[in-house]
C-alpha atoms as a PDB file:
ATOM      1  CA  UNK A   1      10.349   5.391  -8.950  1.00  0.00           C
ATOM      2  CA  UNK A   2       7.405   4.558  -7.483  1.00  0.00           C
ATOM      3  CA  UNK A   3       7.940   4.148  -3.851  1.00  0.00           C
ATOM      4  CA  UNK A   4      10.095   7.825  -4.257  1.00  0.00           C
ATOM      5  CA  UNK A   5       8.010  10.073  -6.036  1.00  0.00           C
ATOM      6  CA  UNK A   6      10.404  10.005  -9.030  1.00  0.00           C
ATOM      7  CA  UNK A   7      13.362  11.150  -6.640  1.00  0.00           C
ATOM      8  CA  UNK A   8      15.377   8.139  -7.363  1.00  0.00           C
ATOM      9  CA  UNK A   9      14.307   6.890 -11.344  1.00  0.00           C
ATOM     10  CA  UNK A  10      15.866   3.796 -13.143  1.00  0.00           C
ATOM     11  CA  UNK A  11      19.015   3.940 -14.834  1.00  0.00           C
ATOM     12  CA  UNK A  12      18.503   3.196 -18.659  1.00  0.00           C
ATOM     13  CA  UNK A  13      18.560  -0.258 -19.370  1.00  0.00           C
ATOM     14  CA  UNK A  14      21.260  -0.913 -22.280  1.00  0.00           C
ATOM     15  CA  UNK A  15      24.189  -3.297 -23.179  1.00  0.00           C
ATOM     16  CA  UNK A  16      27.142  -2.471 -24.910  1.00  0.00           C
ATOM     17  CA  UNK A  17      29.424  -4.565 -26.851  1.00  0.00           C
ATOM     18  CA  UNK A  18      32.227  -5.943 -24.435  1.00  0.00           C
ATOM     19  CA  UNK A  19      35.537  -4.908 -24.518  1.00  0.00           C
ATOM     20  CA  UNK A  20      36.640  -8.144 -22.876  1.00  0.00           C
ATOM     21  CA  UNK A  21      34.662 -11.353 -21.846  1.00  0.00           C
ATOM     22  CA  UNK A  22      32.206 -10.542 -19.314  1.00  0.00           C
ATOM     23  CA  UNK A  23      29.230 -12.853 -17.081  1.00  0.00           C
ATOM     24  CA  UNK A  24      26.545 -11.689 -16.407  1.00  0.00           C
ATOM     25  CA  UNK A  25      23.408 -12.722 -14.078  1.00  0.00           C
ATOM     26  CA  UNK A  26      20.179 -11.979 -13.961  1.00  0.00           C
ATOM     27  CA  UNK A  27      18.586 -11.300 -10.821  1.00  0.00           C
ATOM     28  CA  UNK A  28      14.745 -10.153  -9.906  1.00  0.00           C
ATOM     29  CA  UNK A  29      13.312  -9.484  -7.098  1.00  0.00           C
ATOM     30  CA  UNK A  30       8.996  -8.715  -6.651  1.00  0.00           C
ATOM     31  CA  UNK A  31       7.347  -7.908  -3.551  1.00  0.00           C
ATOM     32  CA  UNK A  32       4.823  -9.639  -1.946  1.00  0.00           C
ATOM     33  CA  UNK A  33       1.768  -9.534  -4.509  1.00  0.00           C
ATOM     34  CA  UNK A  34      -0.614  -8.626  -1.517  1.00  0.00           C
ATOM     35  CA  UNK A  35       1.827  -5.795  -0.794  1.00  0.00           C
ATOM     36  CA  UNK A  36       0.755  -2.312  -1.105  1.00  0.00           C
ATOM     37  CA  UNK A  37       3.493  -0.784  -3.292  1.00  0.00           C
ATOM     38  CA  UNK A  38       3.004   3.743  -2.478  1.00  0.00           C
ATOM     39  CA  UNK A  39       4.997   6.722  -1.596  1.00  0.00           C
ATOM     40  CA  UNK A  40       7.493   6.236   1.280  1.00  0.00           C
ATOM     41  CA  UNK A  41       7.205   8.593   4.112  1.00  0.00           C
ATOM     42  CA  UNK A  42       9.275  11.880   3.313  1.00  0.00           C
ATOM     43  CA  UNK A  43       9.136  11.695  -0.311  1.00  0.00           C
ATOM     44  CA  UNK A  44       6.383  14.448  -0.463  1.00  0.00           C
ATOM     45  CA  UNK A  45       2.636  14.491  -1.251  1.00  0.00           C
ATOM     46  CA  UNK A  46       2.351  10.930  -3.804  1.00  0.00           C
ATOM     47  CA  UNK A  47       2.616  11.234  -7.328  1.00  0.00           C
ATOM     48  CA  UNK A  48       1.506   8.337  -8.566  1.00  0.00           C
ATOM     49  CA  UNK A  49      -1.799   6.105  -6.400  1.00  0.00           C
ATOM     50  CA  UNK A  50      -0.931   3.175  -4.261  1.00  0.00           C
ATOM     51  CA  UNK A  51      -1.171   0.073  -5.771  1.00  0.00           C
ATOM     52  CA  UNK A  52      -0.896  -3.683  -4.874  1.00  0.00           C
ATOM     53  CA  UNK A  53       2.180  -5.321  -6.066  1.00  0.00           C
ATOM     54  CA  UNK A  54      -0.013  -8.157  -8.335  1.00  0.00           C
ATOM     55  CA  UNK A  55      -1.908  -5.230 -10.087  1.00  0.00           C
ATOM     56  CA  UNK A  56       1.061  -3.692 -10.954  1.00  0.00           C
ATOM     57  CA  UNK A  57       3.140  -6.146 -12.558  1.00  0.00           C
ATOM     58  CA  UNK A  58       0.136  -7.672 -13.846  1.00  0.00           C
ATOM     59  CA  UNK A  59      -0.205  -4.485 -15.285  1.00  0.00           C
ATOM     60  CA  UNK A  60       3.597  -4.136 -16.982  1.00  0.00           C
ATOM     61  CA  UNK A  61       3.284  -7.395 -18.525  1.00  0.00           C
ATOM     62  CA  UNK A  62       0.205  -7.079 -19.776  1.00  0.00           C
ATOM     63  CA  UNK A  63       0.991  -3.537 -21.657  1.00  0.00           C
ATOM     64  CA  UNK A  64       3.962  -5.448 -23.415  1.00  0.00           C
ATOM     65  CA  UNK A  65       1.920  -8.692 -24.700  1.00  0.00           C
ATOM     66  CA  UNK A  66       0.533  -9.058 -27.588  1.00  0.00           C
ATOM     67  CA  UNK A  67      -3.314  -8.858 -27.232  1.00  0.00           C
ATOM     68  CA  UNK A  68      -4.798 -12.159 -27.586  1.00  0.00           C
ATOM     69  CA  UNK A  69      -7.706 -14.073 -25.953  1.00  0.00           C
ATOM     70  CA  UNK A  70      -7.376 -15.940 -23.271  1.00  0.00           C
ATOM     71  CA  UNK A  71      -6.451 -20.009 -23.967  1.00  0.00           C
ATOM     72  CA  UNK A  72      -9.721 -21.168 -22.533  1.00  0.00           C
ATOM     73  CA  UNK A  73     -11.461 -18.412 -25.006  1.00  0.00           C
ATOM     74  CA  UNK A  74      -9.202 -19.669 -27.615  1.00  0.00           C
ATOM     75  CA  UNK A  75      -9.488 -23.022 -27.667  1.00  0.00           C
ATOM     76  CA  UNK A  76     -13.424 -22.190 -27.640  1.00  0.00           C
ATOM     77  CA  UNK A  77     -13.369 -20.135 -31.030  1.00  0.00           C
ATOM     78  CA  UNK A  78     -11.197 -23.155 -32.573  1.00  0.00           C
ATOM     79  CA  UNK A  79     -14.210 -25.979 -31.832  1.00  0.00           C
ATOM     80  CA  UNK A  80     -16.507 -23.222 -32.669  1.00  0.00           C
ATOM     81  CA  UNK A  81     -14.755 -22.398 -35.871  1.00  0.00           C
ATOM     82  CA  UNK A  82     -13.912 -26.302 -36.680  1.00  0.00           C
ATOM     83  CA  UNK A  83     -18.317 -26.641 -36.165  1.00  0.00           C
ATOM     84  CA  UNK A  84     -16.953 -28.986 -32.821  1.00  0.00           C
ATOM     85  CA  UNK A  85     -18.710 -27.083 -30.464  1.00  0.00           C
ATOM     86  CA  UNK A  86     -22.052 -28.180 -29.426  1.00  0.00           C
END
């Protein structure tokens, strides 16, 4: 979608029960993180801001995990709380 301008958008993601057996694999593919991900030539005047590839799947994982602090953080607030920490 975002190379396109929203010309080409992704299909729905959904499974259906099978009417027979079926296989299935998995397959994902990232860019280069250091790869600036923006409009393709042709595709009109860019909807969306370029972006490197690392910020922007840092970016969709982040907005589906759970808000938590960081392990190093954590594991700080647990001596802390346990009266460990110096």
């Amino acid at each position: 979608m975002r190379w396109t301008n929203d010309i080409y958008v992704s299909t729905t993601h959904r499974v259906l029960p099978p009417l027979r057996t079926r296989h299935s694999v998995a397959f994902f593919l990232d860019p280069n993180p250091e790869s600036l991900i923006a409009a393709l030539p042709g595709t009109g005047a860019p909807v969306y801001p370029p972006v490197r590839a690392v910020d922007y799947l840092r970016s969709r994982l982040e907005s589906t995990a759970p808000d938590e602090a960081e392990p190093e953080e954590a594991g700080e607030a647990k001596g802390q709380a346990a009266g460990l920490a110096s």
